[in-house]
Protein backbone atom coordinates (compact mmCIF):
# COMPACT_ATOMS: atom_id res chain seq x y z
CA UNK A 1 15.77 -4.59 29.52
CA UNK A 2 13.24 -6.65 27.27
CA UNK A 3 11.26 -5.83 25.37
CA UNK A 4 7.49 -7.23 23.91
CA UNK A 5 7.48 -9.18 20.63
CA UNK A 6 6.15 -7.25 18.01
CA UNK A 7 2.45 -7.51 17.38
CA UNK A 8 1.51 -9.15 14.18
CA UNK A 9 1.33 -7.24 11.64
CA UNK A 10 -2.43 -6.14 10.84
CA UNK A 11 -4.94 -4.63 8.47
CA UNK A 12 -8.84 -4.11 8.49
CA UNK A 13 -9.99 -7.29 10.05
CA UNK A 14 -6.74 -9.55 8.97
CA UNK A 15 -3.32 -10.05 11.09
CA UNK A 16 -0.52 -12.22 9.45
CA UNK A 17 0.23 -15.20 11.99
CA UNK A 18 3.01 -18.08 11.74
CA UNK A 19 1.59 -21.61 11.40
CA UNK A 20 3.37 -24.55 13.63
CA UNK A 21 5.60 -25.54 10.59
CA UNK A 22 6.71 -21.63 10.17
CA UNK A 23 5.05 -20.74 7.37
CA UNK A 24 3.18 -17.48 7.02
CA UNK A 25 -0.72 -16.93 6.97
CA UNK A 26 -3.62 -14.76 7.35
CA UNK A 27 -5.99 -14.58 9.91
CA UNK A 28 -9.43 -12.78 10.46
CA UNK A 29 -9.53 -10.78 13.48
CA UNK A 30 -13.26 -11.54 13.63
CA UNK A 31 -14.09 -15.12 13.79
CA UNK A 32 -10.42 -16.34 13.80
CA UNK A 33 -10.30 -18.53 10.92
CA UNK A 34 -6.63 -18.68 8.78
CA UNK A 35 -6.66 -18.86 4.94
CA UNK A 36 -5.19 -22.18 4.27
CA UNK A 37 -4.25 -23.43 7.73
CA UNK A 38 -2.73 -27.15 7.44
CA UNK A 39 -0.19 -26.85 5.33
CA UNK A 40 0.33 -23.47 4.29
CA UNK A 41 -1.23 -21.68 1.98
CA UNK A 42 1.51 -22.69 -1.02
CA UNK A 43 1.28 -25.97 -0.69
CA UNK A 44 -2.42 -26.15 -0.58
CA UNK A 45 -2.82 -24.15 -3.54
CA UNK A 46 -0.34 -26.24 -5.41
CA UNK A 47 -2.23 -29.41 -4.66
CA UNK A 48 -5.62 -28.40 -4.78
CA UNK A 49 -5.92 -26.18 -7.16
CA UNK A 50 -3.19 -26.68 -9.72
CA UNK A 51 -2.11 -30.02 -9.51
CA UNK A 52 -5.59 -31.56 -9.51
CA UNK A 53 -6.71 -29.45 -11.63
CA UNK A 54 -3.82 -30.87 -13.93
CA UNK A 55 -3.58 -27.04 -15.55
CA UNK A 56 -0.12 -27.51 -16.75
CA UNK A 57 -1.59 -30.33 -19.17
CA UNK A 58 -4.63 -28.10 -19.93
CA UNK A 59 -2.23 -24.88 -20.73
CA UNK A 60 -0.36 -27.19 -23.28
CA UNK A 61 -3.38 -27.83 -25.75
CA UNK A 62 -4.22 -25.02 -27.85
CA UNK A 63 -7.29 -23.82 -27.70
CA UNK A 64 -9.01 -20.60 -26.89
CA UNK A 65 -8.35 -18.63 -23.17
CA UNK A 66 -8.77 -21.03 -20.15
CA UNK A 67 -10.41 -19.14 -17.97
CA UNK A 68 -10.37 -19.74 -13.77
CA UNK A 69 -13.23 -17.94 -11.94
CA UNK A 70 -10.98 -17.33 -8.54
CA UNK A 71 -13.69 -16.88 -5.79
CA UNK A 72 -12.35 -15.94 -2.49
CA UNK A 73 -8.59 -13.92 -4.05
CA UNK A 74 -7.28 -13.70 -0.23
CA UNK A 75 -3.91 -13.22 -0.61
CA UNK A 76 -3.50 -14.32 -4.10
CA UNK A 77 -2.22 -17.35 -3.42
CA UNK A 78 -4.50 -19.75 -5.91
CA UNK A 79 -4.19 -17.31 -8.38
CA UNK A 80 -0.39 -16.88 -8.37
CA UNK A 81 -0.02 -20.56 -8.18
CA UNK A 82 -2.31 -20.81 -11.45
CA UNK A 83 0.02 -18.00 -12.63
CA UNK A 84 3.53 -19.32 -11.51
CA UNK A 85 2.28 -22.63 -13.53
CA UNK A 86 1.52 -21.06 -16.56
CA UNK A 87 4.91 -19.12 -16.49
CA UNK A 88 6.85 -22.09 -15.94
CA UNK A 89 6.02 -23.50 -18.69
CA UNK A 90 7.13 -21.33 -21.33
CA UNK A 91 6.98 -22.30 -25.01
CA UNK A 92 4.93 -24.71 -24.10
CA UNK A 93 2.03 -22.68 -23.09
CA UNK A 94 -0.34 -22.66 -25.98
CA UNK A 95 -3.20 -20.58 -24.49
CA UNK A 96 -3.63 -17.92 -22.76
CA UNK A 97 -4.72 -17.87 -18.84
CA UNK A 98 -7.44 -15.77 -17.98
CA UNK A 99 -8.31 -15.94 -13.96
CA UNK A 100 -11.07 -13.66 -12.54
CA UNK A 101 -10.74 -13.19 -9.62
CA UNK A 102 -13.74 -11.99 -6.71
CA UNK A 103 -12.37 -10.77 -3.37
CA UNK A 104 -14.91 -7.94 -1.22
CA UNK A 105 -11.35 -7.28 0.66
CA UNK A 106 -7.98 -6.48 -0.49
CA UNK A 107 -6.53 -6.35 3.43
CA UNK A 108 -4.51 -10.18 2.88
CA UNK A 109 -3.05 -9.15 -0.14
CA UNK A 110 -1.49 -6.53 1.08
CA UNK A 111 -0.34 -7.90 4.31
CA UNK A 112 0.99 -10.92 2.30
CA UNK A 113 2.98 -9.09 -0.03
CA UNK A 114 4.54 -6.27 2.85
CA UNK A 115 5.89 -9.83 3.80
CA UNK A 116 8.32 -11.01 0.85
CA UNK A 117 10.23 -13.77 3.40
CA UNK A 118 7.30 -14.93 4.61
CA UNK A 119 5.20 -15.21 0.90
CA UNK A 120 8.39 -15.29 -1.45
CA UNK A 121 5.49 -17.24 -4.22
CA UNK A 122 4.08 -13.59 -4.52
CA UNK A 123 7.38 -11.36 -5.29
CA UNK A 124 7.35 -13.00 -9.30
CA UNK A 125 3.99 -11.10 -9.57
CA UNK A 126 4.06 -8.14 -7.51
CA UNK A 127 3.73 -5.96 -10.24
CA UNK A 128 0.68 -7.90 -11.28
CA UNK A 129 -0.58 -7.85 -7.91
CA UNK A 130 -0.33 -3.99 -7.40
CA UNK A 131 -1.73 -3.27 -10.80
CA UNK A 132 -4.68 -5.92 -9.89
CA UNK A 133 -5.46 -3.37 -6.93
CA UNK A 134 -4.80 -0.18 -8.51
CA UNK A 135 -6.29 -1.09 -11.72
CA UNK A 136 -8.53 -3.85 -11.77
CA UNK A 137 -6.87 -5.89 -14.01
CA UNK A 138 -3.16 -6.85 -15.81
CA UNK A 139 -1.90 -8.20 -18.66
CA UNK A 140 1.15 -9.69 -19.66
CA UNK A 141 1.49 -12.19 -23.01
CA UNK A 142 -0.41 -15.08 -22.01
CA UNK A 143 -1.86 -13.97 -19.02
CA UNK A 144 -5.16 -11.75 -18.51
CA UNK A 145 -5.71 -10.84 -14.40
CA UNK A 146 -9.39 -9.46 -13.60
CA UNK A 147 -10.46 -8.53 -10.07
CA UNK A 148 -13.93 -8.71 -9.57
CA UNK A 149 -13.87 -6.52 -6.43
CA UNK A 150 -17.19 -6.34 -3.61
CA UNK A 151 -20.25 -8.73 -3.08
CA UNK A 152 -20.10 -11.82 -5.34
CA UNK A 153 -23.54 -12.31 -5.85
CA UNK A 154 -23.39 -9.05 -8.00
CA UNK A 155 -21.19 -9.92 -10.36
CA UNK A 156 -22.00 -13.31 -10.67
CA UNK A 157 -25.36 -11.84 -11.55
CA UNK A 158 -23.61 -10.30 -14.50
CA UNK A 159 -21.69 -11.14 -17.79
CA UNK A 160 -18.71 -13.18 -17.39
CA UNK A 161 -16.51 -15.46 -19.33
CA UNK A 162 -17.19 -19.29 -19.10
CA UNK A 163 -14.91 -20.87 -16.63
CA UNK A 164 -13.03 -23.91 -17.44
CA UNK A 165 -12.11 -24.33 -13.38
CA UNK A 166 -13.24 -22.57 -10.32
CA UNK A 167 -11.13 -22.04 -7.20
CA UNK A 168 -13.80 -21.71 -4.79
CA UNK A 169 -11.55 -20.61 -1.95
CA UNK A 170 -14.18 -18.43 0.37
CA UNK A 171 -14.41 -18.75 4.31
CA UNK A 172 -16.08 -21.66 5.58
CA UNK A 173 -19.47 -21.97 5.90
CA UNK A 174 -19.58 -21.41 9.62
CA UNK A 175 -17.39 -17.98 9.01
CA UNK A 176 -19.12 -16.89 6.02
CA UNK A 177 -22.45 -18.43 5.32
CA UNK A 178 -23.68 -16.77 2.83
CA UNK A 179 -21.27 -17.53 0.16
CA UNK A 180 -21.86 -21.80 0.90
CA UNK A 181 -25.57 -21.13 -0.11
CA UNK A 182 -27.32 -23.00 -3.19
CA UNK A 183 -28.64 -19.60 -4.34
CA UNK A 184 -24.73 -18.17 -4.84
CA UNK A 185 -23.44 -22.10 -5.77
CA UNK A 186 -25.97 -22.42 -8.19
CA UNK A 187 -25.26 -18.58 -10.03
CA UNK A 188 -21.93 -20.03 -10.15
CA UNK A 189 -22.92 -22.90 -11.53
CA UNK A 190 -24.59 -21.09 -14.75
CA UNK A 191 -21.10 -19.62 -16.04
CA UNK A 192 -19.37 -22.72 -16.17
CA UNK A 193 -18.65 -24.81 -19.70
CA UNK A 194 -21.06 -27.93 -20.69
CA UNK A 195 -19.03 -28.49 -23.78
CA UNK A 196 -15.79 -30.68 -23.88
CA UNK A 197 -13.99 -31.45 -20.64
CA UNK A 198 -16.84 -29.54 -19.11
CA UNK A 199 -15.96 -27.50 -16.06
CA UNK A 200 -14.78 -28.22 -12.62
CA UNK A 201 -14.89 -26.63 -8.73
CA UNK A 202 -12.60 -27.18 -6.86
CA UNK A 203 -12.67 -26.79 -2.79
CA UNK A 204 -11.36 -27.76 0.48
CA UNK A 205 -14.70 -28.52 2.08
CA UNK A 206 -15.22 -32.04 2.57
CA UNK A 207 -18.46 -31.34 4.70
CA UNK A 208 -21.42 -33.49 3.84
CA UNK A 209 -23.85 -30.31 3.44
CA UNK A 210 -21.30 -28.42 1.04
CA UNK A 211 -21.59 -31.76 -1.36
CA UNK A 212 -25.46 -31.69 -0.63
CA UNK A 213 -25.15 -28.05 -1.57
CA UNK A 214 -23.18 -28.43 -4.81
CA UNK A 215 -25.26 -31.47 -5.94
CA UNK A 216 -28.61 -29.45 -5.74
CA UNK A 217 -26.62 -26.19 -7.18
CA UNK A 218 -26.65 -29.02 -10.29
CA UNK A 219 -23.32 -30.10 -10.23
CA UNK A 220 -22.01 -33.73 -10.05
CA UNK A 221 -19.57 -34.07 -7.12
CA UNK A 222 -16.82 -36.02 -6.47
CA UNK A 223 -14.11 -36.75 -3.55
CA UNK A 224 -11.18 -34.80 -3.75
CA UNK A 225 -7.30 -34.65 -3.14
CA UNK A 226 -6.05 -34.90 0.48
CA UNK A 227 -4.32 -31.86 1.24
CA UNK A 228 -2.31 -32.25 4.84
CA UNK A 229 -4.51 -32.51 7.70
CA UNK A 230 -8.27 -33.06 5.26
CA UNK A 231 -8.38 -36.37 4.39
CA UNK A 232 -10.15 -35.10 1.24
CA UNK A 233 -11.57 -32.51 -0.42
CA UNK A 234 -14.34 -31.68 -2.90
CA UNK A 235 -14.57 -31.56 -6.88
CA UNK A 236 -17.58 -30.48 -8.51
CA UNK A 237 -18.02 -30.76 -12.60
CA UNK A 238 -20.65 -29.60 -15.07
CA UNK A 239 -20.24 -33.10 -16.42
CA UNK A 240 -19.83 -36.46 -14.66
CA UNK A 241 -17.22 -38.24 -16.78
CA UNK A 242 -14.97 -35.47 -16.05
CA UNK A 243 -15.16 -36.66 -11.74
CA UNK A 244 -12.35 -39.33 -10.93
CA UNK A 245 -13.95 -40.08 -7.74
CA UNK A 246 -17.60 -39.68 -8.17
CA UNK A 247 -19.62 -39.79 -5.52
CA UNK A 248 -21.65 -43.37 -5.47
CA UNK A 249 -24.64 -45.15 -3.81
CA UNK A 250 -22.26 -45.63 -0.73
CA UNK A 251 -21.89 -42.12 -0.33
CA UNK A 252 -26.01 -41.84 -0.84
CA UNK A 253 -26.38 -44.57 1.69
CA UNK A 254 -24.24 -42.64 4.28
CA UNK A 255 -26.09 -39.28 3.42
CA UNK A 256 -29.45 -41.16 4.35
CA UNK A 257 -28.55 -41.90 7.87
CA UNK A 258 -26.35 -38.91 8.75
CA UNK A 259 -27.09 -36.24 10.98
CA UNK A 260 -26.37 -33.18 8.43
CA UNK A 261 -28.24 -34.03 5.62
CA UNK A 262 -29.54 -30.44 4.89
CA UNK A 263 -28.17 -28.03 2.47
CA UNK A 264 -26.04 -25.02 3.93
CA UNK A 265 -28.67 -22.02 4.31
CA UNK A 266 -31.27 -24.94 4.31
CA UNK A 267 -33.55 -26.80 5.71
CA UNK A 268 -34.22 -30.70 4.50
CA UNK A 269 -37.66 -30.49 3.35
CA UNK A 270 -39.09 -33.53 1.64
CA UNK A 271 -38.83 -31.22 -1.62
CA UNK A 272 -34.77 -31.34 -0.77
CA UNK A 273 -34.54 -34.90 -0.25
CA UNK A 274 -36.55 -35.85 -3.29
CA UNK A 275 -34.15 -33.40 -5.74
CA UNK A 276 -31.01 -35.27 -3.85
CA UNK A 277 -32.60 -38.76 -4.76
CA UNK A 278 -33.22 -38.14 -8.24
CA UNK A 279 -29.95 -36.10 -9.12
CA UNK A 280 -28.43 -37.74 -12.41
CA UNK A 281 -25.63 -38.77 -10.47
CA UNK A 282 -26.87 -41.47 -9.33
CA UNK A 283 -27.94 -42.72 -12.46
């Protein structure tokens, strides 16, 4: 007699799903969108957010905390793989790693870790994961793990420690709106570092109103990395020289005749347009 295949497994408003090339993800009941859905969600984290970031090179100068402002935790993914390169590199880690992270949900993390075959990257922190939840934070030598837990806007309203990077990792902005707007981009704009290197965002969103968005937010934007099926991706910075693909007058020229040249959230008044034009990056 046969039997039905076992329902993925679900909590809240998130069922774990396998991708076409096996690996394991989460998925919101609700509007259907998976966290990390080209590649899998190590691989995208690895290139994204920790290889582009080049945070192994960053960990190795001493220096006070480097601090990651982690918005959209999921299932830990960004943060572990921020964590897992830290780790790996021992003696040669001469700061510690600070990553805050926001989440209004903990229902991926712990569907992701219930499934150790399918997100063996999470088993080395567990612990730290289930004392994130319980607690609100962990702490190991060299690491410092903060959750920020409920509505962003909140916190970012409130005292936090300058970011050196920010994995801006939330739904997309047809999913979840409110996080893409210039109002939340621009609070979390005000934490982030104008001295040295400066600070930078990093994002899968390649989407012509999310750069529109960052640039008025006052950041300088840039193209970045391809990850799998995205062509590229997005960088923002506090300061320009710190971009390796700025955006340039091409991009401007394309912006000009495009069909989504408004802000997410937005309209494009002739107030909009005028702030776009006379951004500094283009200068």
């Amino acid at each position: 007699m046969s039997t039905a295949p076992e329902a993925n497994p679900r909590d809240g408003d998130f069922e774990l799903i396998t991708l076409r090339n096996g690996a394991r993800a989460v998925r919101h009941l609700g509007h259907g969108e998976v966290m990390h859905p080209s590649v899998g969600p190590w691989q995208e984290a690895l290139r994204l957010y920790v290889e582009q970031a080049r945070l192994a090179d960053r960990l190795r100068q001493p220096g006070p905390p480097l601090v990651i402002h982690d918005v959209g935790l999921g299932a830990a993914t960004n943060a572990v793989a921020a964590l897992t390169c830290a780790r790996s590199l021992g003696a040669e880690q001469r700061r510690l790693l600070e990553v805050v992270s926001f989440e209004v949900d903990l229902a991926p993390l712990r569907l992701a870790l219930a499934d150790a075959e399918g997100f063996p990257f999470l088993q080395p922190f567990r612990d730290a994961a289930e004392a994130l939840m319980r607690d609100g934070v962990w702490e190991a030598e060299g690491f410092r793990w903060r959750l920020l837990l409920g509505d962003a806007v909140p916190h970012l309203d409130g005292a936090l420690p300058v970011a050196d990077l920010v994995y801006f990792d939330p739904f997309s902005p047809a999913s979840n709106p409110d996080m893409w707007t210039e109002a939340v981009l621009a609070r979390v704009r005000r934490h982030c570092r104008e001295d040295g290197e400066g600070t930078l965002l990093l994002t899968y969103s390649a989407a012509t109103p999310t750069r529109v968005t960052l640039l008025l937010a006052g950041f300088f934007v840039g193209a970045g990395v391809s990850t799998g099926t995205k062509g590229e991706t997005t960088v923002g910075a506090s300061r320009r020289e710190s971009l390796e693909a700025p955006l340039g007058e091409r991009w401007l020229e394309r912006w000009k005749r495009s069909s989504s040249r408004a802000p997410h959230g937005g309209q494009l008044t002739p107030d909009i347009e005028a702030r776009v034009l006379a951004h500094l990056q283009w200068r």
